[in-house]
C-alpha atoms as a PDB file:
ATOM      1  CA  UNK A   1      -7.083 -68.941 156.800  1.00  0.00           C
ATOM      2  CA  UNK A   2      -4.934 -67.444 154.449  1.00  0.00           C
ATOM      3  CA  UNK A   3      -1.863 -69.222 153.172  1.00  0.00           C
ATOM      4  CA  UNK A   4       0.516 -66.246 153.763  1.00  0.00           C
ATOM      5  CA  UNK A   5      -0.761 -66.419 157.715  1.00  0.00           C
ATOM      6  CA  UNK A   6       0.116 -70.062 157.651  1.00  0.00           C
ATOM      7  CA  UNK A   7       3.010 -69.798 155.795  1.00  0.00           C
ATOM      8  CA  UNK A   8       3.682 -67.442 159.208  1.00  0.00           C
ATOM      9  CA  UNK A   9       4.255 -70.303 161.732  1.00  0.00           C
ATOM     10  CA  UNK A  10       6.279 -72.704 159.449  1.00  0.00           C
ATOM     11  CA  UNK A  11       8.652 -69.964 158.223  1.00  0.00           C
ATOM     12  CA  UNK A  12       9.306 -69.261 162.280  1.00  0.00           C
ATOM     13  CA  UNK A  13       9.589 -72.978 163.037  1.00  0.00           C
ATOM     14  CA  UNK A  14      12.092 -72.749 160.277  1.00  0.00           C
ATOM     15  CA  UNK A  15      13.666 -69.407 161.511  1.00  0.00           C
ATOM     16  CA  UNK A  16      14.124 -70.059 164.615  1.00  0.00           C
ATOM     17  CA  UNK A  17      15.258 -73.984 164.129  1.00  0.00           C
ATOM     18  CA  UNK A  18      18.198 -72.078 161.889  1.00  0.00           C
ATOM     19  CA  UNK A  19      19.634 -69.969 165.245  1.00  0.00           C
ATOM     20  CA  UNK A  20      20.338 -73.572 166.780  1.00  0.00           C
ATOM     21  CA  UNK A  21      21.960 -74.685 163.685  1.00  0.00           C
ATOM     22  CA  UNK A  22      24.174 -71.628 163.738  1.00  0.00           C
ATOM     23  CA  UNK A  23      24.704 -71.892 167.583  1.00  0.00           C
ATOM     24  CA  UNK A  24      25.914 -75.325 167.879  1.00  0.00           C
ATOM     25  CA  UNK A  25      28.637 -74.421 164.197  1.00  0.00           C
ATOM     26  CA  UNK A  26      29.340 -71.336 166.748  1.00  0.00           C
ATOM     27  CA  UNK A  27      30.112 -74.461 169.647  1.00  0.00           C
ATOM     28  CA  UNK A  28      32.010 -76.332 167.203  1.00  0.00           C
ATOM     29  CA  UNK A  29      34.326 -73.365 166.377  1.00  0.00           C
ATOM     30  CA  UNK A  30      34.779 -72.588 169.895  1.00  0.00           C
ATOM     31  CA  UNK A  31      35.530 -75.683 171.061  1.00  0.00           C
ATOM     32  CA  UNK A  32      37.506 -76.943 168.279  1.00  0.00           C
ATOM     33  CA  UNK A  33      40.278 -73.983 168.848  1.00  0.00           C
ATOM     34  CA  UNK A  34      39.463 -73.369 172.733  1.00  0.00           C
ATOM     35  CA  UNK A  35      41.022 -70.405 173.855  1.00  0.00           C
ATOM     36  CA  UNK A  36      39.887 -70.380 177.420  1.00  0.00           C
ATOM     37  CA  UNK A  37      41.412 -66.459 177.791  1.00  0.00           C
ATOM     38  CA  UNK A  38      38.634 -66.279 175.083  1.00  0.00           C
ATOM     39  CA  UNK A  39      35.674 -67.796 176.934  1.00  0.00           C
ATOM     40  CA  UNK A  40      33.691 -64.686 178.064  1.00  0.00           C
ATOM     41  CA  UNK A  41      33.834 -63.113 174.460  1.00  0.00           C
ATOM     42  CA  UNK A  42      32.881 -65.915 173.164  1.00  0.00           C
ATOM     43  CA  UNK A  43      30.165 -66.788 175.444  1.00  0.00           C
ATOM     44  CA  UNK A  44      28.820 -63.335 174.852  1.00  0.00           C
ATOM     45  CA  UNK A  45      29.007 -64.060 171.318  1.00  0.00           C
ATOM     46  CA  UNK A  46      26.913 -67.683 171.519  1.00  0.00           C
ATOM     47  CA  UNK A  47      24.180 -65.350 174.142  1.00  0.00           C
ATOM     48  CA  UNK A  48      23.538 -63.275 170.993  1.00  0.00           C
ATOM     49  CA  UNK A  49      22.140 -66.104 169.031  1.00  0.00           C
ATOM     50  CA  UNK A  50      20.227 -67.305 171.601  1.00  0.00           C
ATOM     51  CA  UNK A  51      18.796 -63.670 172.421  1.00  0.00           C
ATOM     52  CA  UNK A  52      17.838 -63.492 168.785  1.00  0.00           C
ATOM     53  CA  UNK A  53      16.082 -66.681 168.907  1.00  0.00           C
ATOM     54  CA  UNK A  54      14.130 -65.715 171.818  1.00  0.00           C
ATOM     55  CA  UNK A  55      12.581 -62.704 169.914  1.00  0.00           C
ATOM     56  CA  UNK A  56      12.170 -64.945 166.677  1.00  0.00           C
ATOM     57  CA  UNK A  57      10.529 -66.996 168.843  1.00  0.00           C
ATOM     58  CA  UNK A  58       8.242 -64.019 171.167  1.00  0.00           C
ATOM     59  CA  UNK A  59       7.121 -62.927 167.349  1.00  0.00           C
ATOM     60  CA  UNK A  60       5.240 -66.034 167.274  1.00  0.00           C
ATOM     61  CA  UNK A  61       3.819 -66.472 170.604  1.00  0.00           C
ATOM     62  CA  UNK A  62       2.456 -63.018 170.314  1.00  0.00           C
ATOM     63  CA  UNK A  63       0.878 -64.129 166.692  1.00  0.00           C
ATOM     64  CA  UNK A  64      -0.363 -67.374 167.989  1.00  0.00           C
ATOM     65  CA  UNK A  65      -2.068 -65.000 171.118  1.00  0.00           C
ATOM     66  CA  UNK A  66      -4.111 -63.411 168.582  1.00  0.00           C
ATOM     67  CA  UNK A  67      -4.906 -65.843 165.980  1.00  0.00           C
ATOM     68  CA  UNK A  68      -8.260 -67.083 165.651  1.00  0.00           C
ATOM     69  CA  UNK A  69      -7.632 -70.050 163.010  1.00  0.00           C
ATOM     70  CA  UNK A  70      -4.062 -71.567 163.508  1.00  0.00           C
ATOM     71  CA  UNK A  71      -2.744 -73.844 160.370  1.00  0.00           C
ATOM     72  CA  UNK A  72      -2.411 -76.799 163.091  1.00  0.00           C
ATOM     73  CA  UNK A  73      -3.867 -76.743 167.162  1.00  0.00           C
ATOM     74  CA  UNK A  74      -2.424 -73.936 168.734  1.00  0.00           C
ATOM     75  CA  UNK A  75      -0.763 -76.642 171.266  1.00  0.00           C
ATOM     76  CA  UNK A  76       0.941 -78.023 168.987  1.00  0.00           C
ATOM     77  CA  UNK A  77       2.336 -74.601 167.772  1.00  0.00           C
ATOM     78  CA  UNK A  78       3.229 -73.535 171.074  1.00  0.00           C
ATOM     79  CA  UNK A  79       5.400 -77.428 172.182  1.00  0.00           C
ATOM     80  CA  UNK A  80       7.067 -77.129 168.947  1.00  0.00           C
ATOM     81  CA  UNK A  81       8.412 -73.667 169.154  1.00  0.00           C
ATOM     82  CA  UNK A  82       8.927 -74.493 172.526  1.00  0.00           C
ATOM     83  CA  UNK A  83      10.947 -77.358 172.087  1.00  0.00           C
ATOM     84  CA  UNK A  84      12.969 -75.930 169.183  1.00  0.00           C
ATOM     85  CA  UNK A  85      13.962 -72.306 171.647  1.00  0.00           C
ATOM     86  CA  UNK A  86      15.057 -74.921 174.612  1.00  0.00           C
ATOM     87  CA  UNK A  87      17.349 -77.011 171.838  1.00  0.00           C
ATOM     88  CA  UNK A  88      19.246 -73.074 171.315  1.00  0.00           C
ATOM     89  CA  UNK A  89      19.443 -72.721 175.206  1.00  0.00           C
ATOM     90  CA  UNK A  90      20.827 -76.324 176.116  1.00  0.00           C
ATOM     91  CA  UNK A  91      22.984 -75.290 173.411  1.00  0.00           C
ATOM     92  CA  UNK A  92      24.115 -72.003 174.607  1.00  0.00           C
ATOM     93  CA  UNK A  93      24.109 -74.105 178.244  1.00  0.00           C
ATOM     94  CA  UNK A  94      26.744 -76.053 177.323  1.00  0.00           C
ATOM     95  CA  UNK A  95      29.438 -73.627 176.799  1.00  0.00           C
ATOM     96  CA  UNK A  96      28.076 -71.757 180.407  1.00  0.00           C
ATOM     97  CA  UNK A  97      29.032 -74.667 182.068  1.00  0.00           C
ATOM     98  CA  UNK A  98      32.564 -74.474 180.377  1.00  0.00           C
ATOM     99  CA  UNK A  99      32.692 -71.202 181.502  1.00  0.00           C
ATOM    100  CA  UNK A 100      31.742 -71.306 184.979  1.00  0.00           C
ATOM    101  CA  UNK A 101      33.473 -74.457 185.704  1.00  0.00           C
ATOM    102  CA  UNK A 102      36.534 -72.527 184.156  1.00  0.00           C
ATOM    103  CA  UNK A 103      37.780 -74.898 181.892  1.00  0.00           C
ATOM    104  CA  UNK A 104      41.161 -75.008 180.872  1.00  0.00           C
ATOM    105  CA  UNK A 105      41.033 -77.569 177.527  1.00  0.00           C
ATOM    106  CA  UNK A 106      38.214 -79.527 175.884  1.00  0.00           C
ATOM    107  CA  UNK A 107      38.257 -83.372 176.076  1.00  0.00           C
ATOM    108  CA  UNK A 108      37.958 -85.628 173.077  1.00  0.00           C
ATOM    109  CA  UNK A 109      34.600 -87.292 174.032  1.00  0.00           C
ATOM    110  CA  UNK A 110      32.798 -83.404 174.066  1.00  0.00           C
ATOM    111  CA  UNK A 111      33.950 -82.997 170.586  1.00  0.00           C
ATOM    112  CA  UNK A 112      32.656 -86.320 169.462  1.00  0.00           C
ATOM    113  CA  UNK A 113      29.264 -85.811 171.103  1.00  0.00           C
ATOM    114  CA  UNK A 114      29.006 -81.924 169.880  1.00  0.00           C
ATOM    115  CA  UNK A 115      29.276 -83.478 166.335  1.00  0.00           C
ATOM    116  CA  UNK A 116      26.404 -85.558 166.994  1.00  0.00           C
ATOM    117  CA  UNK A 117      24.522 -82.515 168.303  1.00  0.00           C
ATOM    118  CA  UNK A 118      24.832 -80.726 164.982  1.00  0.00           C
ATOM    119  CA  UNK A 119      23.873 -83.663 162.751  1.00  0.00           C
ATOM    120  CA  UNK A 120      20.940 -83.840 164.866  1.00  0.00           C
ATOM    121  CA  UNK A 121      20.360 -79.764 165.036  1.00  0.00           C
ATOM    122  CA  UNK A 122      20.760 -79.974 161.058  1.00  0.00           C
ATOM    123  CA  UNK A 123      18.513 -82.558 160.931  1.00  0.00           C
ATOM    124  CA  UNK A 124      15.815 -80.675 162.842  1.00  0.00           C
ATOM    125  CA  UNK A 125      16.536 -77.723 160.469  1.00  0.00           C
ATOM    126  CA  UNK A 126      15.582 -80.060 157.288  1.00  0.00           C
ATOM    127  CA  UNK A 127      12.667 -81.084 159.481  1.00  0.00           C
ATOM    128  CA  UNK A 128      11.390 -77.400 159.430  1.00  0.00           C
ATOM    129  CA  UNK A 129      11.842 -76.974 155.930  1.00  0.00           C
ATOM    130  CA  UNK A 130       9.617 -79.705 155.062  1.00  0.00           C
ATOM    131  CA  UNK A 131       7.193 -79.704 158.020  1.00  0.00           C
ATOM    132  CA  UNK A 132       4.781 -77.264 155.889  1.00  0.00           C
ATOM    133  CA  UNK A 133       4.330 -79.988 153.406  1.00  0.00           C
ATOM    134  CA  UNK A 134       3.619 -82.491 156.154  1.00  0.00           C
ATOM    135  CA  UNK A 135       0.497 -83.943 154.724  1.00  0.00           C
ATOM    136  CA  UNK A 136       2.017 -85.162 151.518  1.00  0.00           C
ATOM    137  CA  UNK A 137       6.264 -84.773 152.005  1.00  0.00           C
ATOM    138  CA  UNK A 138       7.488 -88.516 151.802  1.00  0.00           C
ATOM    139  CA  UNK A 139      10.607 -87.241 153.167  1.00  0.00           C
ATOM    140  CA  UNK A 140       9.296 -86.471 156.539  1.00  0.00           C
ATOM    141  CA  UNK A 141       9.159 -89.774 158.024  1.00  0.00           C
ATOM    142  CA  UNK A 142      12.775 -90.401 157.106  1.00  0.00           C
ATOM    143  CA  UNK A 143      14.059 -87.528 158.950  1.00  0.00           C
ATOM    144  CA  UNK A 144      12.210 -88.167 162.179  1.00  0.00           C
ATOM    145  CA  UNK A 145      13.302 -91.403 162.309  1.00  0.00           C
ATOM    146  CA  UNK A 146      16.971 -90.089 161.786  1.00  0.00           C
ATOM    147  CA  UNK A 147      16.495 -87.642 164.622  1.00  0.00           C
ATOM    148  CA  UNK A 148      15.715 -91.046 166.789  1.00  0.00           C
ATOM    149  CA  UNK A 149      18.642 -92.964 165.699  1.00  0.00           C
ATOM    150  CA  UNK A 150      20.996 -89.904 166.305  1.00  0.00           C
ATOM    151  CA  UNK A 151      19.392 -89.540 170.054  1.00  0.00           C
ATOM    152  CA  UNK A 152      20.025 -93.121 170.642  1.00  0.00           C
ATOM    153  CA  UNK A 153      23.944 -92.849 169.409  1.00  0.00           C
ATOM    154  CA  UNK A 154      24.425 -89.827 171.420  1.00  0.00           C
ATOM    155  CA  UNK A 155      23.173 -91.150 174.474  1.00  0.00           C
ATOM    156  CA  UNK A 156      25.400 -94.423 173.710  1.00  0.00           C
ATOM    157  CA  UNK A 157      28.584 -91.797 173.180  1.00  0.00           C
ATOM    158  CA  UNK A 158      27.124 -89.968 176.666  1.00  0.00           C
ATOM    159  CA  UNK A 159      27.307 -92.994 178.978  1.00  0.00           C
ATOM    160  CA  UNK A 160      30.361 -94.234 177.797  1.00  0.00           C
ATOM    161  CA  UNK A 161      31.623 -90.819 177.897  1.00  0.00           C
ATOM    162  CA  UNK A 162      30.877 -90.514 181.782  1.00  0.00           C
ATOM    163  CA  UNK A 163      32.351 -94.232 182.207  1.00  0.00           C
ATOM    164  CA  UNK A 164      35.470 -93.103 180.822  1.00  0.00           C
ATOM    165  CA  UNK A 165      35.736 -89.502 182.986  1.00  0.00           C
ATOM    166  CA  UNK A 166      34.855 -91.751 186.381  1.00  0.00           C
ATOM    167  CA  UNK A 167      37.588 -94.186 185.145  1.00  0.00           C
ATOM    168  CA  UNK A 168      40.175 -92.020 184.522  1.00  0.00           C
ATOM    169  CA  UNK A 169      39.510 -88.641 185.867  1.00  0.00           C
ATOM    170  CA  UNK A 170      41.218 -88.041 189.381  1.00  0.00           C
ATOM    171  CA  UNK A 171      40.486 -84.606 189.653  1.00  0.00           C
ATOM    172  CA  UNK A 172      37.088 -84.072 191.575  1.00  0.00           C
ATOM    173  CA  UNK A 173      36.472 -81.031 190.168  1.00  0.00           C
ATOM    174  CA  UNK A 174      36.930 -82.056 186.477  1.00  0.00           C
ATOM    175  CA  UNK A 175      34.927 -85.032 187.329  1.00  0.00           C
ATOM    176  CA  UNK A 176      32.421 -82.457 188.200  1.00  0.00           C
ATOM    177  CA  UNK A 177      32.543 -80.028 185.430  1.00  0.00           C
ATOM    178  CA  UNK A 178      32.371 -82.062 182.746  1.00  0.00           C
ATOM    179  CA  UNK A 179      29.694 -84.397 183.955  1.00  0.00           C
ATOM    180  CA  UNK A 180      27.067 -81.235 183.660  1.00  0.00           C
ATOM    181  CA  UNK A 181      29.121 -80.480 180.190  1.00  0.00           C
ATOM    182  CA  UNK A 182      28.031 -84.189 178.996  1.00  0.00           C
ATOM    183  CA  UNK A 183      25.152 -84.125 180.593  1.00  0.00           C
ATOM    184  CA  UNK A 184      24.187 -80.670 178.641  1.00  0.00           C
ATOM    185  CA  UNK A 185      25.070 -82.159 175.717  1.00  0.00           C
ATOM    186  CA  UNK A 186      23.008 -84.924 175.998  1.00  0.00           C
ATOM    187  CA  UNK A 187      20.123 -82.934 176.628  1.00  0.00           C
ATOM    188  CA  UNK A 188      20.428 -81.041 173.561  1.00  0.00           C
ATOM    189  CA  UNK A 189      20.010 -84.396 171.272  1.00  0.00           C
ATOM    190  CA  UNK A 190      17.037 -85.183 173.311  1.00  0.00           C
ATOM    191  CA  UNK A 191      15.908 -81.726 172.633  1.00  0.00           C
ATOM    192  CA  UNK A 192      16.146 -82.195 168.973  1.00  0.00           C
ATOM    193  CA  UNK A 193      14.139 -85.509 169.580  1.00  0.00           C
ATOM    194  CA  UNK A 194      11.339 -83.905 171.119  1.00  0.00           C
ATOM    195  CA  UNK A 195      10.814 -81.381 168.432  1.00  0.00           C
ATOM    196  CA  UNK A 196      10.581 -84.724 166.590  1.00  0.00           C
ATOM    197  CA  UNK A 197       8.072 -86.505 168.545  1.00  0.00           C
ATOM    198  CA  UNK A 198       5.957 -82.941 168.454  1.00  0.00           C
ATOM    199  CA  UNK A 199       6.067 -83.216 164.841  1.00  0.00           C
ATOM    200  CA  UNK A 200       5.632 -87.358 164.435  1.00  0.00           C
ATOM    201  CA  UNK A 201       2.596 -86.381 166.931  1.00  0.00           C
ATOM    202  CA  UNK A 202       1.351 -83.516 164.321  1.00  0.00           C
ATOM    203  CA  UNK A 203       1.152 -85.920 161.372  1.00  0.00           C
ATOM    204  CA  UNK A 204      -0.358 -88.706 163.255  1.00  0.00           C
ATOM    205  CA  UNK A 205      -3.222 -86.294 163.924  1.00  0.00           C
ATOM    206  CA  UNK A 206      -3.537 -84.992 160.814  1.00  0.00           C
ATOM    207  CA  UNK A 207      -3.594 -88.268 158.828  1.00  0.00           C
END
């Protein structure tokens, strides 16, 4: 195989791994100045990224379809760019449940865990960069286990998070709303893990 057809899959990985990098900074800005008069256009503008991704990530599928020799099994290909389009739609699936739920202003704790969700989002776009080099990059290793500690912290930041909104929350419908927020938020650090552990699994293979 040819390393211009290889270099095919990693470049997507790394592609597509970039949209949810620039959706969750898109998040951040949102939610950092929330203008809930705001929330459609801006929903329409975080559905964009996500759209694009989804064709980024369609270009590959239909490659992988048709390939006869893939750089690494084709089930790995498929989980990874699997795992990396569902960390762009848990993002984009936060701010839909800010919109539907019709939120008026943004609490502390979804800031604090959205923060996490980028570090872990950037670190899944270094991830990509290097993944191509997997069989000799000594930085690899390091990342993935950085992805893992980031997990762990947000789901620390996520329980006490919900502790806090049953504690002090008296307004059902908040209570409601911004348990699927956290909840969504949650599930896009475990998204970024499990890109991770599709990658960890790659290497182990490999070695």
């Amino acid at each position: 195989m040819s390393k211009k057809q290889d270099d095919f899959y990693f470049q997507n990985f790394i592609e597509c791994a970039g949209y949810s990098c620039q959706a969750a900074h898109l998040l951040k800005e949102i939610l950092s100045d929330f203008r809930p008069e705001d929330t459609k256009m801006r929903l329409d503008e975080l559905h964009k990224i996500e759209h694009e991704a989804d064709m980024k990530k369609h270009e590959l599928s239909d490659r992988l379809t048709k390939a006869f020799i893939t750089p690494i099994e084709r089930e790995d290909i498929a989980a990874l760019s699997e795992q990396i389009d569902d960390l762009t739609d848990k993002i984009e699936e936060v701010f839909i449940r800010i919109y539907i739920n019709n939120v008026k202003a943004i609490r502390p704790e979804a800031l604090k865990m959205l923060e996490l969700v980028i570090q872990c989002c950037e670190e899944v776009c270094g991830l990509m960069r290097e993944f191509a080099n997997f069989r000799r990059s000594k930085e690899l290793k390091d990342r993935i286990i950085q992805i893992n500690s980031l997990e762990e912290e947000a789901d620390r930041l996520y329980i006490a998070s919900m502790h806090s909104l049953h504690s002090e929350e008296k307004d059902v419908l908040a209570v409601i709303a911004w348990r699927e927020i956290y909840s969504y938020l949650e599930k896009c650090a475990d998204a970024c893990e499990h890109a991770a552990d599709v990658v960890e699994s790659v290497v182990m293979k490999n070695s």
